[in-house]
Protein backbone atom coordinates (compact mmCIF):
# COMPACT_ATOMS: atom_id res chain seq x y z
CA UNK A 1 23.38 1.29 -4.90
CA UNK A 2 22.54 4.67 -5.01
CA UNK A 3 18.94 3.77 -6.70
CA UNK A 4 18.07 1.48 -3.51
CA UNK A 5 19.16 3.66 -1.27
CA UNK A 6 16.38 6.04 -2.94
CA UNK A 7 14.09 4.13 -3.18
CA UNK A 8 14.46 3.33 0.58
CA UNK A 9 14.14 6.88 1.15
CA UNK A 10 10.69 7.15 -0.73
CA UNK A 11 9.46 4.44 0.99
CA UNK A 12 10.17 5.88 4.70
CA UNK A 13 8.88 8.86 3.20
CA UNK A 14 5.39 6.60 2.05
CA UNK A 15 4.86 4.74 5.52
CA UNK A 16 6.61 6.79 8.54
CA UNK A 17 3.97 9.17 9.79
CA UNK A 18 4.92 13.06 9.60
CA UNK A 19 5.64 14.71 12.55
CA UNK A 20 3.69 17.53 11.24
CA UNK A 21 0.55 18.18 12.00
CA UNK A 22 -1.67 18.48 8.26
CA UNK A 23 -2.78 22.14 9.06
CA UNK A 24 0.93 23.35 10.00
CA UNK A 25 2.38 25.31 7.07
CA UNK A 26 4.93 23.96 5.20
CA UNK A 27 7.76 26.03 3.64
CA UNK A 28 7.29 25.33 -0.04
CA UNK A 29 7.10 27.41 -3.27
CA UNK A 30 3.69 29.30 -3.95
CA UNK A 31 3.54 26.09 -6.30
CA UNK A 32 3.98 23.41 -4.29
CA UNK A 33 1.56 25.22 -2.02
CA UNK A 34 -1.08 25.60 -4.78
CA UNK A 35 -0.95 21.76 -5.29
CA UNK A 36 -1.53 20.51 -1.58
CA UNK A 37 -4.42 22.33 -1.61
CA UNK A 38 -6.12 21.60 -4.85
CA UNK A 39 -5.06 18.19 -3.45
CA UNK A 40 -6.85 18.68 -0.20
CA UNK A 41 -9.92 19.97 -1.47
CA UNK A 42 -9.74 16.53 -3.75
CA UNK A 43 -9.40 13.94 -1.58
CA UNK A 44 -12.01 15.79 1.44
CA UNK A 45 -14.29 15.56 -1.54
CA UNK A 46 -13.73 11.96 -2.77
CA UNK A 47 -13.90 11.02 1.07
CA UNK A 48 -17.23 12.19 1.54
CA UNK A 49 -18.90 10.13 -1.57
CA UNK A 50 -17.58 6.77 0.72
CA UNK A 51 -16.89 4.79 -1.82
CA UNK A 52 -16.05 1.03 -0.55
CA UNK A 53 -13.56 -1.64 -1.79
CA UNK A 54 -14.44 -4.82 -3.18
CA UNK A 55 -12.27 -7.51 -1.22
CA UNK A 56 -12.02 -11.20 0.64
CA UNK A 57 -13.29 -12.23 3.75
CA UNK A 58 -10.23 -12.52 5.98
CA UNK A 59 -6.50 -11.00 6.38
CA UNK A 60 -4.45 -14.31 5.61
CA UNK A 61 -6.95 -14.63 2.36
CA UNK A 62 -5.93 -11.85 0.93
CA UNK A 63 -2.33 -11.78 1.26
CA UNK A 64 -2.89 -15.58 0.15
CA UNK A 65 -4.51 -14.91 -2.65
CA UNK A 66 -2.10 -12.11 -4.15
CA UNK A 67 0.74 -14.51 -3.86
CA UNK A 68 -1.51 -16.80 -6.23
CA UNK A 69 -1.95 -14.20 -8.42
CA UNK A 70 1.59 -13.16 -8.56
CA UNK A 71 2.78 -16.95 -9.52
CA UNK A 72 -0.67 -17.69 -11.61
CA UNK A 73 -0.50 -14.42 -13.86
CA UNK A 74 1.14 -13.03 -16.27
CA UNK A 75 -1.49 -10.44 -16.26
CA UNK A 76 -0.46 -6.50 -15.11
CA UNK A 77 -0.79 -5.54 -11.67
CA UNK A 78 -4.02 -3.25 -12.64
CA UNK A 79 -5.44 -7.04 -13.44
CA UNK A 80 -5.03 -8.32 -9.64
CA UNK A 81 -8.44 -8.85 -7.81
CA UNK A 82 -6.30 -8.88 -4.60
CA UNK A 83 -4.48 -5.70 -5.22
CA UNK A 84 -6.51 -1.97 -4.92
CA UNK A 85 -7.10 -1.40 -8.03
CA UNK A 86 -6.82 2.48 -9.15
CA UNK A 87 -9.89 3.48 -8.13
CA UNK A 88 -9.64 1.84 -4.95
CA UNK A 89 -6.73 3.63 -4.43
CA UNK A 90 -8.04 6.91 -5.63
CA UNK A 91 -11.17 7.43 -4.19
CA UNK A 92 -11.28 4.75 -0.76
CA UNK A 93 -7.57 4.48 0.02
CA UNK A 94 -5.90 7.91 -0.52
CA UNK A 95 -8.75 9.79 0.90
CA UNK A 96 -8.86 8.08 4.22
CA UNK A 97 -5.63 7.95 4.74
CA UNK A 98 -5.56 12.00 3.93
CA UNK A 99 -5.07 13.99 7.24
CA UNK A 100 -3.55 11.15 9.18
CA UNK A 101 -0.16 12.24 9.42
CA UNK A 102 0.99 10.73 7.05
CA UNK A 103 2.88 11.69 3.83
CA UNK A 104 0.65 12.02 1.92
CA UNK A 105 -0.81 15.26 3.99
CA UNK A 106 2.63 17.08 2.58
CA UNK A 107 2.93 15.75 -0.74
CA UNK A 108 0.49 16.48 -3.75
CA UNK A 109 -1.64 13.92 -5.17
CA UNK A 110 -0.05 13.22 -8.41
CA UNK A 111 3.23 13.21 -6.76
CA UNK A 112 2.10 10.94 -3.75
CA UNK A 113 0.32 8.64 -6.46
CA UNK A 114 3.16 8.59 -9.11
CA UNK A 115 5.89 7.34 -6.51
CA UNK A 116 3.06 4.88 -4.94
CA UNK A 117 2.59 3.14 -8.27
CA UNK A 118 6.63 2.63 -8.84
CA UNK A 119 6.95 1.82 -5.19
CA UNK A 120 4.01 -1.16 -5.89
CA UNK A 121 5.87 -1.97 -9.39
CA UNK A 122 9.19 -2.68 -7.93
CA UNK A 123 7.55 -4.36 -5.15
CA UNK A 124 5.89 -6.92 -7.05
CA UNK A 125 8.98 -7.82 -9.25
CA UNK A 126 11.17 -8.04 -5.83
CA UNK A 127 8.48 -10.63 -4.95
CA UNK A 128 8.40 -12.43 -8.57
CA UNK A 129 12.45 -12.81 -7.77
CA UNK A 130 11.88 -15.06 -5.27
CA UNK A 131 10.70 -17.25 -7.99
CA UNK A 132 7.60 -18.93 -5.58
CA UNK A 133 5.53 -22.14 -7.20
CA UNK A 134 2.40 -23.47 -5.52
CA UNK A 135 4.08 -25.43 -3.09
CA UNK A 136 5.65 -22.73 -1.10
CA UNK A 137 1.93 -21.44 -0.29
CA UNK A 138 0.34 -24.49 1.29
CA UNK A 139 2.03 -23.54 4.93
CA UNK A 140 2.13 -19.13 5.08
CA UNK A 141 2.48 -17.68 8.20
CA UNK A 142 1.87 -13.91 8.24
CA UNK A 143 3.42 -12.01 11.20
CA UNK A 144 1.42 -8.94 11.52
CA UNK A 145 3.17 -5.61 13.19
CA UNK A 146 -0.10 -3.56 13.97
CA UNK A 147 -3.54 -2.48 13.32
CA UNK A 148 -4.76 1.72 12.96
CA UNK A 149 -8.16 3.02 11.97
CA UNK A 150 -7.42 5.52 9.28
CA UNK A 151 -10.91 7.80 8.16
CA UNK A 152 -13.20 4.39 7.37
CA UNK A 153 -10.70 2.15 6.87
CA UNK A 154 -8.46 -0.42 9.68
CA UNK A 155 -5.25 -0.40 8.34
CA UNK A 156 -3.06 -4.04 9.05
CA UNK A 157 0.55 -3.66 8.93
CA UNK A 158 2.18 -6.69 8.03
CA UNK A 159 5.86 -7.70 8.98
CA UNK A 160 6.62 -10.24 7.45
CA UNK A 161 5.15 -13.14 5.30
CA UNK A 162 7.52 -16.22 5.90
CA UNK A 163 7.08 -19.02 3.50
CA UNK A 164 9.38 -22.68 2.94
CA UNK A 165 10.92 -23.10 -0.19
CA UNK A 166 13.53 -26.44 -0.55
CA UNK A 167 13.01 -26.74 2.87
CA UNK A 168 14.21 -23.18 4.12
CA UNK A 169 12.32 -20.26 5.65
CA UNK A 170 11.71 -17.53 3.14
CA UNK A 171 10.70 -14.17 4.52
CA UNK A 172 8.67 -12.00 1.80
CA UNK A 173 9.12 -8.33 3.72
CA UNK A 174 7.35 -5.75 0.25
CA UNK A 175 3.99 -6.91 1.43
CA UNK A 176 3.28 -3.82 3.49
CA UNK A 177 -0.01 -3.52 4.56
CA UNK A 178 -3.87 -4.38 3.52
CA UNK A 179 -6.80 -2.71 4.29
CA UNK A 180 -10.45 -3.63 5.95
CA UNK A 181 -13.86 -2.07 5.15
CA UNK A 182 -16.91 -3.37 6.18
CA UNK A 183 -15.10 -6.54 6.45
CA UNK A 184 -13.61 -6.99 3.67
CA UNK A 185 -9.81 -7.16 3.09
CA UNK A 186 -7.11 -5.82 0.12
CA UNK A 187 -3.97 -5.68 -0.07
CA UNK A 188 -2.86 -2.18 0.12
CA UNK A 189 0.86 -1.36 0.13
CA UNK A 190 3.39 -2.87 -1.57
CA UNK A 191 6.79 -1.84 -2.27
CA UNK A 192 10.63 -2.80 -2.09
């Protein structure tokens, strides 16, 4: 219990904006200071070489399509076409969401990225529970929450993903978000 209620925490902490704003202080060790801004000076870089994601051509596409590859594979996450890959991540995602308010503007990058990649892991197994085949994709209806530019990219929340399985309403909720660039689409966040 006390593990879920953790990993709640973390993920508030990885999609509530910060009510800071990025260029107020933070009371830290020398440290932790040291490591926002090596961080800082890392992502403003990889944000200016505008790297772009590869991706489908609509919203309910991609979200279709990593369902598919969650009940078709076997394959690790890293092997998802519909998923940011790590340098997606690294070098499109990360950056542009950098300065936003969000947490990642008080957290360093290897921290932010370590708990992002366990966040996505126990998201995709909480999906893989549900125990989906083929048949519960034919009808998905994807409630989205809201839309925000972030740097480049147009960030779609999702809130829910509800699916019929033996003839009940299943709602998939660790599908958190997908991105847009240049119109393409990704699934960005997902978690428990």
């Amino acid at each position: 219990m006390k593990s879920i209620n953790f990993l709640i925490l973390i993920l508030s902490l990885l999609t509530i904006s910060c009510n800071d704003k990025p260029s107020t202080k933070i009371e830290s060790s020398p440290e932790i200071q040291e490591k926002l801004k090596k961080s800082r000076e890392e992502l403003t870089k990889r944000k200016l070489q505008n790297h772009s994601i590869s991706g489908f051509k609509s919203k309910e596409e991609s979200v279709s399509e990593f369902l598919k590859e969650l009940l078709n594979s076997k394959q690790s996450k890293d092997k998802y076409h519909s998923l940011l890959n790590d340098f997606e991540k690294e070098y499109v995602f990360f950056p542009n969401i950098y300065g936003e308010n969000t947490s990642l503007d008080v957290t360093p990058l290897e921290d932010y990225r370590l708990t992002f990649d366990r966040l996505e892991t126990l998201g995709i197994q909480r999906i893989k529970e549900y125990k989906l085949d083929s048949s519960n994709l034919k009808n998905i209806n994807i409630v989205w929450k809201s839309s925000k530019v972030y740097g480049n990219l147009l960030i779609h929340k999702i809130g829910r993903i509800e699916v019929i399985k033996n003839g009940s309403k299943l709602e998939i909720n660790q599908i958190k978000s997908l991105i847009e660039q240049n119109g393409k689409f990704k699934v960005a966040v997902v978690a428990p």
